[in-house]
Protein backbone atom coordinates (compact mmCIF):
# COMPACT_ATOMS: atom_id res chain seq x y z
CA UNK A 1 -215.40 -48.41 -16.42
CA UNK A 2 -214.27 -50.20 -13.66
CA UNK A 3 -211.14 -48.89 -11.33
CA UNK A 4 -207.93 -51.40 -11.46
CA UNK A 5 -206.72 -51.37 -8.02
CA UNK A 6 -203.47 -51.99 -6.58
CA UNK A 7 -202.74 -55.51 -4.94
CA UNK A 8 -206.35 -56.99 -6.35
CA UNK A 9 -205.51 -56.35 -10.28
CA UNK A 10 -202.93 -56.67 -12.42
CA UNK A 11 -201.78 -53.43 -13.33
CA UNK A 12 -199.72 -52.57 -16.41
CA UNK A 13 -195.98 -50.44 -15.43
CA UNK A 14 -197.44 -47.09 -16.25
CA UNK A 15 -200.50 -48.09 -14.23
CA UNK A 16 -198.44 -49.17 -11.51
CA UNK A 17 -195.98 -46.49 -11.21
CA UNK A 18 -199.43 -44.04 -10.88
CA UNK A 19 -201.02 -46.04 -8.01
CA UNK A 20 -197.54 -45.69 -5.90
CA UNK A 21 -197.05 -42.09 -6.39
CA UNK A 22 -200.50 -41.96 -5.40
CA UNK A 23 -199.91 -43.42 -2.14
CA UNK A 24 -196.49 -40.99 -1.88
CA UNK A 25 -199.11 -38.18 -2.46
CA UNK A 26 -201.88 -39.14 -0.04
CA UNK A 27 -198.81 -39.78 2.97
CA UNK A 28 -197.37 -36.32 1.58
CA UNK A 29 -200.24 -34.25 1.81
CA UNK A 30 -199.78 -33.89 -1.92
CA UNK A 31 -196.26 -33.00 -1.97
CA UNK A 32 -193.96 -35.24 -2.38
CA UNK A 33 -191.35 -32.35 -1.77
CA UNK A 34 -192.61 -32.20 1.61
CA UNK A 35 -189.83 -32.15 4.55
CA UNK A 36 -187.03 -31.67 1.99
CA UNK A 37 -184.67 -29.92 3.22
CA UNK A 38 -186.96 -28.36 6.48
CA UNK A 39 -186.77 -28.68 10.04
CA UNK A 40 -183.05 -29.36 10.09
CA UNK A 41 -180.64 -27.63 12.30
CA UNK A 42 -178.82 -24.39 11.60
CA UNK A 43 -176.49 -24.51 14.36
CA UNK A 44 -172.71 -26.18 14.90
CA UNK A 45 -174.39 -27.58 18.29
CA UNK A 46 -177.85 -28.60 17.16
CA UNK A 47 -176.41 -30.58 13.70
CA UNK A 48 -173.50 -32.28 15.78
CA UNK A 49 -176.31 -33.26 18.40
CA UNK A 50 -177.94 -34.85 15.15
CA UNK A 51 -174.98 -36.39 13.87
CA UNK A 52 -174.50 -37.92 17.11
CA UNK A 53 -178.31 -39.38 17.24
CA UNK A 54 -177.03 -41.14 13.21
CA UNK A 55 -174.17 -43.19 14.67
CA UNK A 56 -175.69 -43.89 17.38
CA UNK A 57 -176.01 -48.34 16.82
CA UNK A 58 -173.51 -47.83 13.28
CA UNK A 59 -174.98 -47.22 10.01
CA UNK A 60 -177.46 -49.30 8.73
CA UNK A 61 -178.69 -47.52 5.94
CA UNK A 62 -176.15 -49.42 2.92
CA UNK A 63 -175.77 -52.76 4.15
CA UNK A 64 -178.66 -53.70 3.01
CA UNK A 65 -177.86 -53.50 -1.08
CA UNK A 66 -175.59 -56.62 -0.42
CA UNK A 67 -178.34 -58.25 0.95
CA UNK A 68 -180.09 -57.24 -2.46
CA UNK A 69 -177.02 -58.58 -4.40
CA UNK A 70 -177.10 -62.21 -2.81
CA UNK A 71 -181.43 -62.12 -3.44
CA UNK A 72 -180.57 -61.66 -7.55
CA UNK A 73 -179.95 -65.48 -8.03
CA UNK A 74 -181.50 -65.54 -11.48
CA UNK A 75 -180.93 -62.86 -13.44
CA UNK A 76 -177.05 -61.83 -14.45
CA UNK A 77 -177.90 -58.51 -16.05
CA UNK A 78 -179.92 -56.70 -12.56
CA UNK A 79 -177.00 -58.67 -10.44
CA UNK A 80 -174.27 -56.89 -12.45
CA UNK A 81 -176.05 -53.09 -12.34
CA UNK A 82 -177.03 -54.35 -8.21
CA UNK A 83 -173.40 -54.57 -7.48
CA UNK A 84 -171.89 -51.34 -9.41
CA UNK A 85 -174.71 -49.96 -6.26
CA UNK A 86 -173.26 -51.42 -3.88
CA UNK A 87 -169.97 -50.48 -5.15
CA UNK A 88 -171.25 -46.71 -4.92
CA UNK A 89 -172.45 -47.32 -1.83
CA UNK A 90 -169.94 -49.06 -0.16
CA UNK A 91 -167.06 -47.41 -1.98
CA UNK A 92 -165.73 -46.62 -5.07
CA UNK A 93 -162.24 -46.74 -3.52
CA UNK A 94 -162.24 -50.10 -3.29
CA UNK A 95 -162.30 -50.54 -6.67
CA UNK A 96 -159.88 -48.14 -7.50
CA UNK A 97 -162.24 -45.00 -8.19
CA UNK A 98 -162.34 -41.57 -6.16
CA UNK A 99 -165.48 -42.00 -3.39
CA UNK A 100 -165.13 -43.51 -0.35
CA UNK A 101 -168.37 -45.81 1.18
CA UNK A 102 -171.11 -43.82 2.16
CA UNK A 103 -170.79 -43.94 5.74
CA UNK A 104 -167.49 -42.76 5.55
CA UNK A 105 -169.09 -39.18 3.57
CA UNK A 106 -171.36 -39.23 6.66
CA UNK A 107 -168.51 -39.93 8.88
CA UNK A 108 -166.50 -36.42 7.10
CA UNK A 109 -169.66 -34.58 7.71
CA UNK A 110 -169.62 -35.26 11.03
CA UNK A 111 -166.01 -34.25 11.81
CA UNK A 112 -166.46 -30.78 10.13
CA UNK A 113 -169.48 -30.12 13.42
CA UNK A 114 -166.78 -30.98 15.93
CA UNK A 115 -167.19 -35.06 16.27
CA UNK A 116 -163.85 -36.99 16.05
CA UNK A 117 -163.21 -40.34 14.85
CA UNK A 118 -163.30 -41.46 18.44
CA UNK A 119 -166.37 -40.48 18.97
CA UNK A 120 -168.12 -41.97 16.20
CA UNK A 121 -166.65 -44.89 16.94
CA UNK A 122 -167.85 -44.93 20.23
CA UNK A 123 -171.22 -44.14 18.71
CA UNK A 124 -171.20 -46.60 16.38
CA UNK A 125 -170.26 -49.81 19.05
CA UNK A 126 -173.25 -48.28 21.09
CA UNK A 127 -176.92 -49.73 21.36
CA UNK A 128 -179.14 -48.68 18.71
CA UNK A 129 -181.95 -46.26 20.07
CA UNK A 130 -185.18 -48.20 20.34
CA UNK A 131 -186.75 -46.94 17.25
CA UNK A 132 -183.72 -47.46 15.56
CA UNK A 133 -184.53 -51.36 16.44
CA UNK A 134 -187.92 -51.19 15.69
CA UNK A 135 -187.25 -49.46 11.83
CA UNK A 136 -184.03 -51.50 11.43
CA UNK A 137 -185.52 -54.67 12.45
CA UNK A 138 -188.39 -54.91 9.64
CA UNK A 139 -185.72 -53.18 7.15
CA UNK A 140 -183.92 -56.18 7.66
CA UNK A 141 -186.76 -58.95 7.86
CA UNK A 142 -188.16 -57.57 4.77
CA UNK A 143 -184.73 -58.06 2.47
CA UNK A 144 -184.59 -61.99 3.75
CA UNK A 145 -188.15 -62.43 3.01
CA UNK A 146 -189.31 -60.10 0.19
CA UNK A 147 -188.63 -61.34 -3.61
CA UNK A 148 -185.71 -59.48 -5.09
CA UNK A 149 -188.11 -57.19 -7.85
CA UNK A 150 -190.10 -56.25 -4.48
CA UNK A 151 -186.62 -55.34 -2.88
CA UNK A 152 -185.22 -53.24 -5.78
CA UNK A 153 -188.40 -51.78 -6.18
CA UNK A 154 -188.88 -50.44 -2.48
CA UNK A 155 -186.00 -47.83 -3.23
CA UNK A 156 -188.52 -45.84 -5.30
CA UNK A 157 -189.93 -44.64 -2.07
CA UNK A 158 -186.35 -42.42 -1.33
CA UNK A 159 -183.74 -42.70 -4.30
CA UNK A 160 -187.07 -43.10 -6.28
CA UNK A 161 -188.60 -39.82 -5.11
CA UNK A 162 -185.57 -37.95 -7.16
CA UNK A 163 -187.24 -38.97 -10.51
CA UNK A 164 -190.14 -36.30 -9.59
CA UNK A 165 -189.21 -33.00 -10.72
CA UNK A 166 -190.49 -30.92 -7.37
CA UNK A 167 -188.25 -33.76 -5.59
CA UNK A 168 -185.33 -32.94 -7.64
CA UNK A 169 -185.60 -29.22 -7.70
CA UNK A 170 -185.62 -29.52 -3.79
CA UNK A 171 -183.23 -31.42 -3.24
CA UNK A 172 -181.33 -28.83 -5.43
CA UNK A 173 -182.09 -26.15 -3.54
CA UNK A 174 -181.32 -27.60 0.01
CA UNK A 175 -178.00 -28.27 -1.97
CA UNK A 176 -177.53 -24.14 -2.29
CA UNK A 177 -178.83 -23.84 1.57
CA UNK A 178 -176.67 -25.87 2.91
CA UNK A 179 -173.66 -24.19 1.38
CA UNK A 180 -174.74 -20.80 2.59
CA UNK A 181 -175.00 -21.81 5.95
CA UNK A 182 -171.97 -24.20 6.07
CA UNK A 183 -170.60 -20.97 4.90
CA UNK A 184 -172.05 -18.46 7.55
CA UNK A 185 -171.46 -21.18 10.23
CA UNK A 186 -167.60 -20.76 9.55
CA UNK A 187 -166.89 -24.14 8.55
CA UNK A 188 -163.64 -24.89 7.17
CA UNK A 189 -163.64 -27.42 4.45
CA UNK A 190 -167.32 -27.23 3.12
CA UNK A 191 -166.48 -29.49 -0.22
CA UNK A 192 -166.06 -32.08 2.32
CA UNK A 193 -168.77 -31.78 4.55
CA UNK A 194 -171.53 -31.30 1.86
CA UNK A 195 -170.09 -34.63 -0.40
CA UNK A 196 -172.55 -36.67 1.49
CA UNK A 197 -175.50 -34.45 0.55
CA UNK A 198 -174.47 -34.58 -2.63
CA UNK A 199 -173.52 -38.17 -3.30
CA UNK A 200 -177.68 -38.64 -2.28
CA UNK A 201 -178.96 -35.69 -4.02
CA UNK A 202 -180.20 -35.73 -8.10
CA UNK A 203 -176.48 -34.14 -9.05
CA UNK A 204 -175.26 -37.69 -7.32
CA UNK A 205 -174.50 -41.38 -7.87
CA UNK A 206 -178.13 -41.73 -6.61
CA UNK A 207 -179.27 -40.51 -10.36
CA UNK A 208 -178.28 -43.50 -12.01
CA UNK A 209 -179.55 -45.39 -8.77
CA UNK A 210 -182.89 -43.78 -9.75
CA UNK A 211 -183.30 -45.04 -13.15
CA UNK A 212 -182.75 -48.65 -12.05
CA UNK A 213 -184.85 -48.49 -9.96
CA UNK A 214 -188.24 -47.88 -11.95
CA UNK A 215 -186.70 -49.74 -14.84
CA UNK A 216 -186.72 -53.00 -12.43
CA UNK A 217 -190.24 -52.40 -11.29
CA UNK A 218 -191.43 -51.80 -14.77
CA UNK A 219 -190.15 -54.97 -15.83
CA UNK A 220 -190.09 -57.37 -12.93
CA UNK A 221 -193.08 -56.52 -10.25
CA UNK A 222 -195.40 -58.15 -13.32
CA UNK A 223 -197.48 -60.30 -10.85
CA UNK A 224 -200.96 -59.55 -8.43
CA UNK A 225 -198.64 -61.19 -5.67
CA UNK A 226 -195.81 -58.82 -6.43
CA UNK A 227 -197.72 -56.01 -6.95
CA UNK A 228 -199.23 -56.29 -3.46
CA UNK A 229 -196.17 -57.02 -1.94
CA UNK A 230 -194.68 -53.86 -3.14
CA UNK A 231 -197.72 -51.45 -2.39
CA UNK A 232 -197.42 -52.72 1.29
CA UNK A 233 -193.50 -52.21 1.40
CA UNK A 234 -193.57 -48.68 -0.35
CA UNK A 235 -196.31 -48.03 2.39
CA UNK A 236 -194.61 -49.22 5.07
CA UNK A 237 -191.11 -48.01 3.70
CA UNK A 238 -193.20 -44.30 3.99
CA UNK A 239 -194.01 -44.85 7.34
CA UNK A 240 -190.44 -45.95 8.25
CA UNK A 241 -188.69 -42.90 7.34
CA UNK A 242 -190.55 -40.67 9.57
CA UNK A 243 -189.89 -42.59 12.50
């Protein structure tokens, strides 16, 4: 029998949810778990230091669902569930309900290591670092360019990870980790400076996030030309979060 490949036949969802974690799996070494959770600092110094390296050029990891929102031209139903995300993302407290935006969770974080809201600021109104430019840059090309089911659908490669169970019960974990060090670090309010972790972790708004996510590719990427499209985003999407 002959193998259906990605980007040259038309596969069928089920067939094309396989060939992407496929690609996750050969990037991952086989598992997808990998990095969660690892190599991050366990000091008050060394996690401000990162903090400092994220603000650096403002956020520019939630703009980017509006851009989402304006592609959905022809379809009410994904432009209704598009903007409750970007609602979650850019704050629930804007419409009345109890989460700030997302940067602003990142922002609390930060302030528990030592940062103040000066600082940030300062960060923020700074240069993005060039790699920062170089990820940013096709982030941003891409949602101009791409068709909107090839936009929703490049979120499996992060929020889309969480539907895997060895994702989830990582992510978990680094939940219970973080805690315990938060904790032997001394730091004061730790509700606050682990709702950002949380707000991205299975336990999150990002589990909902998930769902839509693989129900839109399911039922939208139904085309060769969209198929391809995707495989080289969730590719390159791989390849930009490691930069």
């Amino acid at each position: 029998m002959a193998i259906r490949e990605l980007g040259r036949d038309l596969l069928n969802p089920d067939e094309l949810m396989d060939a992407l974690e496929r690609i996750r799996l050969d990037y991952t070494g086989g598992n997808p778990a990998a990095g969660v959770g690892r190599g991050r600092p366990e000091t008050i110094a060394g996690i401000a230091e990162q903090k400092r390296r994220g603000h650096r050029g403002g956020d520019g990891n939630h703009r980017f669902e509006g851009e989402r929102y304006l592609a959905i031209s022809d379809n009410k139903d994904v432009r209704r569930f598009q903007l409750r995300k970007l609602v979650d993302e850019g704050g629930q407290d804007s419409v009345g309900g109890p989460m700030p935006s997302h940067p602003t969770l990142q922002k609390w974080h930060s302030i528990e290591f030592g940062l103040t809201e000066e600082e940030v600021h300062r960060l923020e109104m700074e240069d993005a670092a060039p790699e920062q430019l170089v990820r940013g840059s096709w982030w941003a090309w891409m949602h101009r360019n791409e068709m909107w089911p090839v936009l929703l659908g490049s979120a499996l490669v992060a929020e889309g990870a969480k539907r895997l169970p060895e994702v989830r019960e990582a992510q978990i974990r680094a939940l219970d980790e973080s805690r315990e060090l938060y904790q032997q670090l001394g730091i004061k309010n730790i509700d606050r400076a682990m709702q950002n972790q949380i707000e991205h972790s299975p336990i999150g708004a990002d589990d909902d996030h998930v769902i839509f996510g693989e129900n839109m590719t399911r039922e939208h990427v139904t085309s060769v030309a969209g198929q391809e499209a995707l495989r080289k985003v969730f590719t390159l999407r791989l390849h930009q979060s490691r930069i």
